[in-house]
Structures are given as structure tokens and as C-alpha cells.
Protein backbone atom coordinates (compact mmCIF):
# COMPACT_ATOMS: atom_id res chain seq x y z
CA UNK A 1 22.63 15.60 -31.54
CA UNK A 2 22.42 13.08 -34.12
CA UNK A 3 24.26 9.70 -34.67
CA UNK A 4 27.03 11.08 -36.86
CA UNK A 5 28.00 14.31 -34.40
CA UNK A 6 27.75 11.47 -31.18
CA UNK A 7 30.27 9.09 -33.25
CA UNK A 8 32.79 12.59 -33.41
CA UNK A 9 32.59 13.25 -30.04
CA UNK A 10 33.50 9.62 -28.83
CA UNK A 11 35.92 9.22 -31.98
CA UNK A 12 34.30 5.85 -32.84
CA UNK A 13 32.43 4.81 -36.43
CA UNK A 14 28.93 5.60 -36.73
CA UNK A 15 28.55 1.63 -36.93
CA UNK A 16 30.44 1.09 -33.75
CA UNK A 17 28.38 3.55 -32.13
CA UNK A 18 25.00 2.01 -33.40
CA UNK A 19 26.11 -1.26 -32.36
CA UNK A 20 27.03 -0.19 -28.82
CA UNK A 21 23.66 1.39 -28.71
CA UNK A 22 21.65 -1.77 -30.11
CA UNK A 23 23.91 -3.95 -27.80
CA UNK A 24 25.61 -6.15 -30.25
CA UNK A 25 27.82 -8.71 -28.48
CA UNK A 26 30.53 -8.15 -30.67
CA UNK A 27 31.08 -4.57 -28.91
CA UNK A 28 33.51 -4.64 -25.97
CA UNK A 29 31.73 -4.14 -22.98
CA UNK A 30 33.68 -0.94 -22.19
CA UNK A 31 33.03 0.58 -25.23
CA UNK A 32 29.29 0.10 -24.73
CA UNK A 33 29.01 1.46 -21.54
CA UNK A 34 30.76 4.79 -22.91
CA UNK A 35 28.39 5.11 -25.77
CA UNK A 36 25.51 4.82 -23.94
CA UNK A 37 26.67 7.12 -21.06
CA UNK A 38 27.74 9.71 -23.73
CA UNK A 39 24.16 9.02 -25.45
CA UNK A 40 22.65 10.23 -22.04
CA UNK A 41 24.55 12.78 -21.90
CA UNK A 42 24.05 14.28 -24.85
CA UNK A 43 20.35 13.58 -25.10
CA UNK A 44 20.58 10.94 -28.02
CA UNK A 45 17.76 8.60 -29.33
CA UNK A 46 17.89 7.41 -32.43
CA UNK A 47 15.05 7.88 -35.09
CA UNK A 48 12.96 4.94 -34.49
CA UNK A 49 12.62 4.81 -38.55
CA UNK A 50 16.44 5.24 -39.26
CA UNK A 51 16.97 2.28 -36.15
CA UNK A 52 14.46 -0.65 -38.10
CA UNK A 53 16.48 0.53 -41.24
CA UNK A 54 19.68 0.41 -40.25
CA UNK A 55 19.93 -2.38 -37.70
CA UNK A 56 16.51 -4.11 -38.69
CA UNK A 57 15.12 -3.80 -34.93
CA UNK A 58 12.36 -2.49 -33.76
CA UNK A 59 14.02 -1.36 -29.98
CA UNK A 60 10.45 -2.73 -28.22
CA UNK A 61 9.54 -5.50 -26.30
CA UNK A 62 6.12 -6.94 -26.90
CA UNK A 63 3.64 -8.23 -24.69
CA UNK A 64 -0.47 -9.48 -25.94
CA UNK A 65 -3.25 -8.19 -23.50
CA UNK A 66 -6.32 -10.11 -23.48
CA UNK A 67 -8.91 -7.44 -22.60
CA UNK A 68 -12.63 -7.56 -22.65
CA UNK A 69 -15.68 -7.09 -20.12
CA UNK A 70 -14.22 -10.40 -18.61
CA UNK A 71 -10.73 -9.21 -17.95
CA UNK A 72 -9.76 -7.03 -14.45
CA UNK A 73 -6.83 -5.18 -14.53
CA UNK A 74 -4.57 -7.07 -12.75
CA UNK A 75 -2.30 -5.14 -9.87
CA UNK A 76 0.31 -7.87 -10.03
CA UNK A 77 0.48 -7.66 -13.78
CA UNK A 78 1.07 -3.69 -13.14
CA UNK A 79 3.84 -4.35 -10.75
CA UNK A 80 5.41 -7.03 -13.36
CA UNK A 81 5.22 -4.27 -15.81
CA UNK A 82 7.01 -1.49 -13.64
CA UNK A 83 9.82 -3.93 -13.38
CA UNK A 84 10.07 -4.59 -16.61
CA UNK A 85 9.82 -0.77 -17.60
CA UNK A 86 12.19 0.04 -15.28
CA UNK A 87 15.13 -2.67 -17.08
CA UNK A 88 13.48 -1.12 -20.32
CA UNK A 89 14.29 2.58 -20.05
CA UNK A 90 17.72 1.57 -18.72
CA UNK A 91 18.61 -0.09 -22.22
CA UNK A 92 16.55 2.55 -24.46
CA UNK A 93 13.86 -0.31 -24.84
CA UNK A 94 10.22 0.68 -25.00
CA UNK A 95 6.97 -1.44 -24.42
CA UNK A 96 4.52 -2.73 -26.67
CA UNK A 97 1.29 -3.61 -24.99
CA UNK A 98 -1.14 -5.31 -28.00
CA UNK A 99 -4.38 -5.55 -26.01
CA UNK A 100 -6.80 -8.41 -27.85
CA UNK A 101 -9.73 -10.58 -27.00
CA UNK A 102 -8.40 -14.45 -25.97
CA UNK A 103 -10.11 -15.57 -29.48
CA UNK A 104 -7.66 -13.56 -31.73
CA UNK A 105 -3.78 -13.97 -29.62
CA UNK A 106 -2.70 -16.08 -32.10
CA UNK A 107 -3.54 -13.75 -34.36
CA UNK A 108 -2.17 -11.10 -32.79
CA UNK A 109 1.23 -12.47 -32.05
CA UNK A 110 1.64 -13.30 -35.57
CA UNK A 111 0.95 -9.83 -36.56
CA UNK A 112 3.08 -8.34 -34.11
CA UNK A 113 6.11 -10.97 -35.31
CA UNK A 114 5.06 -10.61 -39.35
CA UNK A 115 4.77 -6.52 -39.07
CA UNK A 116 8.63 -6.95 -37.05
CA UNK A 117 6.65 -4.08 -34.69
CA UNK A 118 8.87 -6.08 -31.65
CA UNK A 119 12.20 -7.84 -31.11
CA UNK A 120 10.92 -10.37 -28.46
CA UNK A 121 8.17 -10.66 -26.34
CA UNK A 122 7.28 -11.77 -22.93
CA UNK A 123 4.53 -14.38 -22.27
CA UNK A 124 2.77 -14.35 -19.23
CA UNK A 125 -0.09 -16.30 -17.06
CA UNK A 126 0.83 -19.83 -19.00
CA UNK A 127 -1.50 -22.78 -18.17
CA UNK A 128 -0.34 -26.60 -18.39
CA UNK A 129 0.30 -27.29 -22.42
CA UNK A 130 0.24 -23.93 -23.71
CA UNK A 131 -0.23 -23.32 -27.10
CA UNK A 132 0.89 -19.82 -27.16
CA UNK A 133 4.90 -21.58 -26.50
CA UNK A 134 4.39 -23.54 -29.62
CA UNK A 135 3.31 -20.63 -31.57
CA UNK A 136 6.41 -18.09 -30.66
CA UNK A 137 9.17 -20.99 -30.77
CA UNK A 138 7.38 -21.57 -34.29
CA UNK A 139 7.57 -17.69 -35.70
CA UNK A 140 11.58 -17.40 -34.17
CA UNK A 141 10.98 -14.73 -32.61
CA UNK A 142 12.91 -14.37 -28.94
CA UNK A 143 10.77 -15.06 -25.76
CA UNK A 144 10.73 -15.63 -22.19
CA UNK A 145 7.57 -17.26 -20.26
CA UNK A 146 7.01 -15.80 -17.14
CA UNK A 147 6.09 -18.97 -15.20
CA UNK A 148 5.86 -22.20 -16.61
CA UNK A 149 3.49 -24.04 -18.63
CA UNK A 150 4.43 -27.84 -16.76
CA UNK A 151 6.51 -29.03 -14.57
CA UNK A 152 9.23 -29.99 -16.68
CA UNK A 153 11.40 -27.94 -18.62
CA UNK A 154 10.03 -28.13 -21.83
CA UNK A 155 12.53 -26.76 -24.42
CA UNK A 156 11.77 -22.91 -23.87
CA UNK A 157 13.05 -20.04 -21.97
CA UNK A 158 11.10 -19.39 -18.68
CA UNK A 159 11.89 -17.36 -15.38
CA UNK A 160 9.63 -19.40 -12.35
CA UNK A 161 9.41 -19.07 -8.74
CA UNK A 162 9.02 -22.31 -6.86
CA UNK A 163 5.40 -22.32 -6.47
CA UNK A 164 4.91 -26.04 -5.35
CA UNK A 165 7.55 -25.76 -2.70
CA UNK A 166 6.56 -22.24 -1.15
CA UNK A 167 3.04 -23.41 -0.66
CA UNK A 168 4.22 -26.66 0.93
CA UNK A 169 6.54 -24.92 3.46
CA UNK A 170 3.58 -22.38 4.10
CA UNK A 171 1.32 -25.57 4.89
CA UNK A 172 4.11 -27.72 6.64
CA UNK A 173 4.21 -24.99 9.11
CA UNK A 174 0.40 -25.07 9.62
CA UNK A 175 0.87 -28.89 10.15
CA UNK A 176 3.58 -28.43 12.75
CA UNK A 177 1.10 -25.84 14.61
CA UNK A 178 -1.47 -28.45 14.55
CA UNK A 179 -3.39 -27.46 12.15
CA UNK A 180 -4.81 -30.45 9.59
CA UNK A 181 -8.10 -28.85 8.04
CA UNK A 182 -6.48 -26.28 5.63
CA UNK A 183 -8.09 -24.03 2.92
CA UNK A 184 -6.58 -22.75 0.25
CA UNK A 185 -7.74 -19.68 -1.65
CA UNK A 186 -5.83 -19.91 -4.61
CA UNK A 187 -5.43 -18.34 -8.22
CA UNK A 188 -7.24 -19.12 -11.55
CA UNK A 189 -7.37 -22.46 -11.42
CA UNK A 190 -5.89 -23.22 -15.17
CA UNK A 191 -2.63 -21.42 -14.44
CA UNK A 192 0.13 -23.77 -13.67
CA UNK A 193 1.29 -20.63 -10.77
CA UNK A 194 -1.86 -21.94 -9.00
CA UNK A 195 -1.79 -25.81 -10.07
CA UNK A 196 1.53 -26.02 -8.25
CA UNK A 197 0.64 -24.15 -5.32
CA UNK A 198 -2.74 -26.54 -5.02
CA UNK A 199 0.00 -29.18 -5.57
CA UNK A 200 2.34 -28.43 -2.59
CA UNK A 201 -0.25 -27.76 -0.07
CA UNK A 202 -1.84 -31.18 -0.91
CA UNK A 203 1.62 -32.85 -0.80
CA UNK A 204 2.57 -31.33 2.83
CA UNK A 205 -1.08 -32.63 4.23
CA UNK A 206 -0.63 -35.83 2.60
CA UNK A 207 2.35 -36.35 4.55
CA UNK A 208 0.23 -36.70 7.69
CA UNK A 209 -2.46 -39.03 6.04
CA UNK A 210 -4.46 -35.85 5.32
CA UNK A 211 -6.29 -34.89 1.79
CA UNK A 212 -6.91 -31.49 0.61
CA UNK A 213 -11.05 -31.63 0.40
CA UNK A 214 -11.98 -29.98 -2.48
CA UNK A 215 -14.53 -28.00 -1.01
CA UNK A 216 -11.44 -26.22 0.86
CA UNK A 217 -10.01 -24.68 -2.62
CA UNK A 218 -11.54 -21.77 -3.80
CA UNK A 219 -10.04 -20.76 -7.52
CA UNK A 220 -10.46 -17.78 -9.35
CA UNK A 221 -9.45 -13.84 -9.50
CA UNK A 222 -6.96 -12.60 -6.96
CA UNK A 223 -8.78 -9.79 -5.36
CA UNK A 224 -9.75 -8.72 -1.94
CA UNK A 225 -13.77 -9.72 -2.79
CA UNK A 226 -12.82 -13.23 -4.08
CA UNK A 227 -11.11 -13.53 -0.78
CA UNK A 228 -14.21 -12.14 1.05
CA UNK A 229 -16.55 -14.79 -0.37
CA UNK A 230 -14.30 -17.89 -0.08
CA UNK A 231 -13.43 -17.57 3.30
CA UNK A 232 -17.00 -16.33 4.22
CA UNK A 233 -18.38 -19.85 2.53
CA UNK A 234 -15.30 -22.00 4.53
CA UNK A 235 -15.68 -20.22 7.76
CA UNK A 236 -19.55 -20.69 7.89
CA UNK A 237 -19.37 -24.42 6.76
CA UNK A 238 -20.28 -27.14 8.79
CA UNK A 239 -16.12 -28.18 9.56
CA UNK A 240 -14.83 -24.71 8.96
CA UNK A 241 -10.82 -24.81 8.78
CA UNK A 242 -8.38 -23.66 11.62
CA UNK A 243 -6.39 -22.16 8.76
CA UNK A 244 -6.17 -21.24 5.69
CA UNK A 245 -3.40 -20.16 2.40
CA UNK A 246 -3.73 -17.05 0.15
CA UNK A 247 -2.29 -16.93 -3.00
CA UNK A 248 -2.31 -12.95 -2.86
CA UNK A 249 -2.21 -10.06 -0.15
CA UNK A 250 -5.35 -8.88 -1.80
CA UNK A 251 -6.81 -12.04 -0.93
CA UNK A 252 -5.75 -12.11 2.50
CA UNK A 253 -7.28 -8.87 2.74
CA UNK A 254 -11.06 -10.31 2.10
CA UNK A 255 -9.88 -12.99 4.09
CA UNK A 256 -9.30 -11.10 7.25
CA UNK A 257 -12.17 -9.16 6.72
CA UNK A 258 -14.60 -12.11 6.20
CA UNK A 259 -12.84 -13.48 9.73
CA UNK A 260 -13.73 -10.13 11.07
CA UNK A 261 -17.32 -9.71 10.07
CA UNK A 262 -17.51 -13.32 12.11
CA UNK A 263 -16.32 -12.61 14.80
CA UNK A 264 -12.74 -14.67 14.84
CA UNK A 265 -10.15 -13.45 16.11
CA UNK A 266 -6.14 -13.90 14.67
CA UNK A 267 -4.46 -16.47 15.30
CA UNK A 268 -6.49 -17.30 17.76
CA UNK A 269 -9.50 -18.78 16.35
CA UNK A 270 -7.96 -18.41 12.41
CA UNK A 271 -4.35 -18.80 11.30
CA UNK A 272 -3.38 -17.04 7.44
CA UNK A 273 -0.31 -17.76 5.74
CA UNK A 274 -0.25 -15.80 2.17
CA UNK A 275 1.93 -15.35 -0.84
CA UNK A 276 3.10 -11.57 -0.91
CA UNK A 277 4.37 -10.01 -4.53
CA UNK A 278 5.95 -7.28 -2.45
CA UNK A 279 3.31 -4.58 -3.53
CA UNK A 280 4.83 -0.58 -2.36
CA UNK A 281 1.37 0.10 -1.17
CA UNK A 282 0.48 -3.26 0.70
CA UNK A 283 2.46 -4.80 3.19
CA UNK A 284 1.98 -7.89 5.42
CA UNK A 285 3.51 -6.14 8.83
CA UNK A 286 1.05 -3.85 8.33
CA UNK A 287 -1.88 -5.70 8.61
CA UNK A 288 -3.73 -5.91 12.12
CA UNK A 289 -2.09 -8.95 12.87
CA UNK A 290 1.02 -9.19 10.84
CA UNK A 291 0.91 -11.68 8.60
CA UNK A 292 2.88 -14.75 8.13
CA UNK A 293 4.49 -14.66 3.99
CA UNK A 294 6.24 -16.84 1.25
CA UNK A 295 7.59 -13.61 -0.51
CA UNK A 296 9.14 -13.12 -3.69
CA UNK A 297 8.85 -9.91 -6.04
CA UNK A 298 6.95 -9.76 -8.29
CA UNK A 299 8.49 -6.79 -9.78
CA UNK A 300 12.35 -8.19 -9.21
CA UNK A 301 10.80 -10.39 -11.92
CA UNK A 302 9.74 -8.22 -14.42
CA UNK A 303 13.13 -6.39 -14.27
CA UNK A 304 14.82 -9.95 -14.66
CA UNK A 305 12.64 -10.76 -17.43
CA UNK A 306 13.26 -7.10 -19.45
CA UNK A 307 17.60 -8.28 -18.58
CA UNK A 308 17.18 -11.39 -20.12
CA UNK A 309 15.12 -10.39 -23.24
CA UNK A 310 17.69 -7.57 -23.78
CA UNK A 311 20.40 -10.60 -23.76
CA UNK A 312 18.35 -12.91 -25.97
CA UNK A 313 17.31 -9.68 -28.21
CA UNK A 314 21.27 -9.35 -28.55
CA UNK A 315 21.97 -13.08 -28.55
CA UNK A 316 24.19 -12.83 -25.23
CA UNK A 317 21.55 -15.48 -23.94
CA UNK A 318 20.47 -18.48 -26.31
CA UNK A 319 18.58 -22.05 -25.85
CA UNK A 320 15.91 -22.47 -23.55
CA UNK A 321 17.15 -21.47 -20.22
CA UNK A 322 15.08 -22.20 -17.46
CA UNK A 323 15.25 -19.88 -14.24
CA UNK A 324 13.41 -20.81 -10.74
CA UNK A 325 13.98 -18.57 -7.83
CA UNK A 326 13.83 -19.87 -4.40
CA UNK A 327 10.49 -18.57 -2.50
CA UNK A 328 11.11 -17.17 1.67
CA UNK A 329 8.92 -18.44 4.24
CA UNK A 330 8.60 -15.24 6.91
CA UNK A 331 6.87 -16.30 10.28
CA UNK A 332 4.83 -13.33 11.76
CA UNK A 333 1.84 -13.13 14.27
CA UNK A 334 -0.69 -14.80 11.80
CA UNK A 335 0.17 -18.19 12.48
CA UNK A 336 -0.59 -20.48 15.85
CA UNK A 337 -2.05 -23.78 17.16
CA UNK A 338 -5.79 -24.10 16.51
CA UNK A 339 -8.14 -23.07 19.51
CA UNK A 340 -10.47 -26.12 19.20
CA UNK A 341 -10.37 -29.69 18.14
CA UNK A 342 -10.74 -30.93 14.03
């Protein structure tokens, strides 16, 4: 079925129909929901040609992959993705993944807005003073940060979770157990996701006269063998720490097996609080102790992100709205006072 036998059968305009489709504000809501339920009825898609030409949209969403022999594939970046896909396919959006190496995404992004290949793009991983949030608000095109790149709220579109305050009511309840030397096993250290989580562990300790020792915070790649070697080198330190913070599941993973190989039992002799994306395939209860979370989804999050770039792509959404989403604390078996005197 093509555009002009779809616009018989609903006894709307061609244009009315296209708009619908595109989801141009100026389309009743109503009328939008019955064009794209008769669309998937029917089988419709427009011609991805006829669709630039006629509405002068490219129906994708762009993202730039920095990929090289230094780059993992990231599960929580796949999770993010299967979010966003799944808000995608619901609105007849598709994905544009551009890998690149880090020494050419400028480059990139311009191409991507100069070629009109995409009609907005999602940022992702931003570090304190980004330059990549100068360069889209520069080329016009619409965006959304997932994270942020400070504190404040610079001028630009963002969805956030509260990093700084999860990892402060993770440590707080550490503190209350008893607990003062904490380690944290954190993300890379130049992304503001793990700057703020440094940041509210430090802050809860420092409310009991207590610093966060650097040699307790181990940055870098969230995977189960960065957790392996970081808690291996705190455990087997001279003042090893009754507990200690994950920034991942997969982290907690090396964690608990480092705490195994030695010998320490949980809670007992180790408490673990860690951040959980909600992964299908990994869950904290199922751990051999259960562990204690801050949870938010990760892939609640990408869907989010794909609704709001649909609104901005439409201009339902405009200026730079800032989103943070509270972060749960969830007490399991993981947590309890420390065995022996600090």
C-alpha cells in the first residue's frame, strides 16, 4: 500500500496523513494515533527517499561510536540501546550508529548533521566541559545528553540520574553499619557519571570526619576483571576496607570473586553495596549473597531518551530541559557491621 491508497482508506489528504506519520504537532492527537494504527495495519512505510523529499527528514536518530582496539563493547551501552530501539520502532524511527575513532567525532558529527543522514542525535558518556555539547548546540541540530557534562544545568537538554546522591545514601548506610574505611570501585574516571558518584561517597564519609583515601578508588572499565583486580589490590593492602561501592553488577561480580579467592566471607568479613542498571541476565538477588543496590534502568533511559528526541524531532519539546531521576537504595544481605576494628 502506498501513501496515496492509505490517505483513501482513512479519507484524510495525503499531507495530513504524512504529517500524522512524521508527527507534526499541528496534527490532532487522535488523528495521529489512527494513521499510524491504520499504517500498521496495512503494512505502510514510506520510501525513505520520497520521506527526506517530501518532509525533509531523515526518520533516524543518530548516535557516534568511538571504536578502536581501545574501545570494549560496553553491555550497558547495549541495554541503553535496546531501550532506545524499542521507543524507536514504536514511532517508525530507525538508528544510526556512526562508529569513529575519538580523533575524528567532530568530524563525524558534522558529517552526519551536513549530509542531514539524522534528525537528532543522542550524546552519551559526557565528561565535565564537553566539547561535543558545544559542537551540536552549534550545528542546530536536536539533542539530548545522556548524563551530564557538570553539575549545573548548562543550557542543553540532558536526561541524568542522581549519581552524587545514590552513592552517598549507598555509603551513609555503610557509615551507619559502622563501617568508615570504604572503597570505591568506580567508572572511567573522566565521566561526570563517575565524578559524582566519587563525589557523594566522599561527602557521606566526610560527614563523620572521614576522607576518601585515594588509594581506595579504583577508576576505569566497568567489567567483572576490573572488579577482580581492584578489590584483589584493596583487600590484600596493609588497612584493607570493611566495605566497599561498585559502580556496576559486573564489577561486583570480580568483586565477590576476588573476596572469594581470599577467603572472606559476605557480610561478614566484606560488605558490597553496587549500582545495578537492571541487566535481564544479571540480577543482584541472585548473587550468593544478595546484594544490597541503588537501582535505576538503564534501559527505562534509553526508551525515555528515544520519547524525548521524537518530541524535540517534532518540536513538542524545546529549550534545554534538564531531567534527573531519583536513584532507590534496596537493602539486601550484602551489607552489615564490620567483623574487626579500623
Amino acid at each position: 500500500m502506498n501513501l496515496k491508497q492509505l490517505a483513501q482508506t482513512l479519507g484524510l489528504s495525503q499531507t495530513t496523513v504524512s504529517r500524522a506519520l512524521n508527527g507534526y504537532p499541528e496534527v490532532a492527537k487522535e488523528t495521529r494515533e489512527r494513521v499510524v494504527a491504520a499504517a500498521r495495519r496495512h503494512g505502510y512505510r514510506p520510501n525513505p527517499s520520497a520521506l527526506r523529499l517530501a518532509t525533509g527528514k531523515a526518520g533516524m536518530i543518530g548516535s557516534v561510536i568511538p571504536t578502536g582496539a581501545s574501545v570494549d563493547i560496553d553491555p550497558h551501552f547495549i541495554e541503553f540501546l535496546s531501550g532506545l530501539g524499542d521507543f524507536a520502532r514504536s514511532r517508525d524511527l530507525d538508528l544510526a550508529l556512526s562508529p569513529t575513532s575519538r580523533e575524528d567525532e567532530e568530524t563525524t558529527y558534522r558529517r552526519l548533521v551536513a549530509n542531514r543522514q539524522v534528525d537528532a542525535i543522542y550524546l552519551s558518556s559526557p565528561r565535565t566541559g564537553d566539547s561535543r555539547i558545544a559542537l551540536l548546540d552549534e550545528l542546530g541540530i536536536p539533542f539530548i545528553v545522556h548524563g551530564r557534562a557538570d553539575d549545573l544545568d548548562l543550557g542543553y537538554p540532558y536526561l541524568d540520574i542522581d549519581n552524587r546522591q545514590a552513592f552517598f545514601d549507598a555509603a551513609r548506610l555503610m557509615i551507619q553499619m559502622g563501617h568508615k574505611r570504604i572503597a570505591l570501585v568506580n567508572g572511567n574516571g573522566d565521566e561526570t557519571f563517575a565524578i559524582h558518584r566519587a563525589r557523594g561517597t566522599a561527602e557521606a564519609l566526610a560527614e563523620i570526619g572521614v576522607e576518601l583515601e585515594p588509594q581506595l578508588v579504583s577508576n576505569g572499565p566497568m567489567t567483572e576483571e576490573k572488579g577482580y583486580r581492584s578489590a584483589h589490590e584493596f583487600l590484600t593492602s596493609r588497612k584493607p576496607p570493611t566495605g566497599i561501592l561498585c559502580s556496576s553488577l559486573l564489577l561486583a561480580l570480580g568483586v565477590v570473586r576476588a573476596a572469594n579467592d581470599l577467603g572472606l566471607a559476605l557480610p561478614g568479613d566484606l560488605s558490597i553495596i553496587s549500582h545495578d542498571d537492571v541487566f535481564p541476565y544479571l540480577r543482584p538477588d541472585s548473587f550468593p549473597v544478595p546484594l544490597s543496590t541503588t537501582r535505576s534502568s538503564i534501559r527505562s533511559a534509553g526508551s525515555r531518551i528515544g520519547e524525548r528526541l521524537a518530541a524535540r524531532i517534532a518540536g513538542d519539546e524545546t529549550g534545554p530541559v534538564g531531567e534527573v531521576w531519583p536513584v532507590e537504595l534496596i537493602v539486601r544481605g550484602s551489607v552489615a557491621p564490620p567483623a574487626r576494628s579500623q
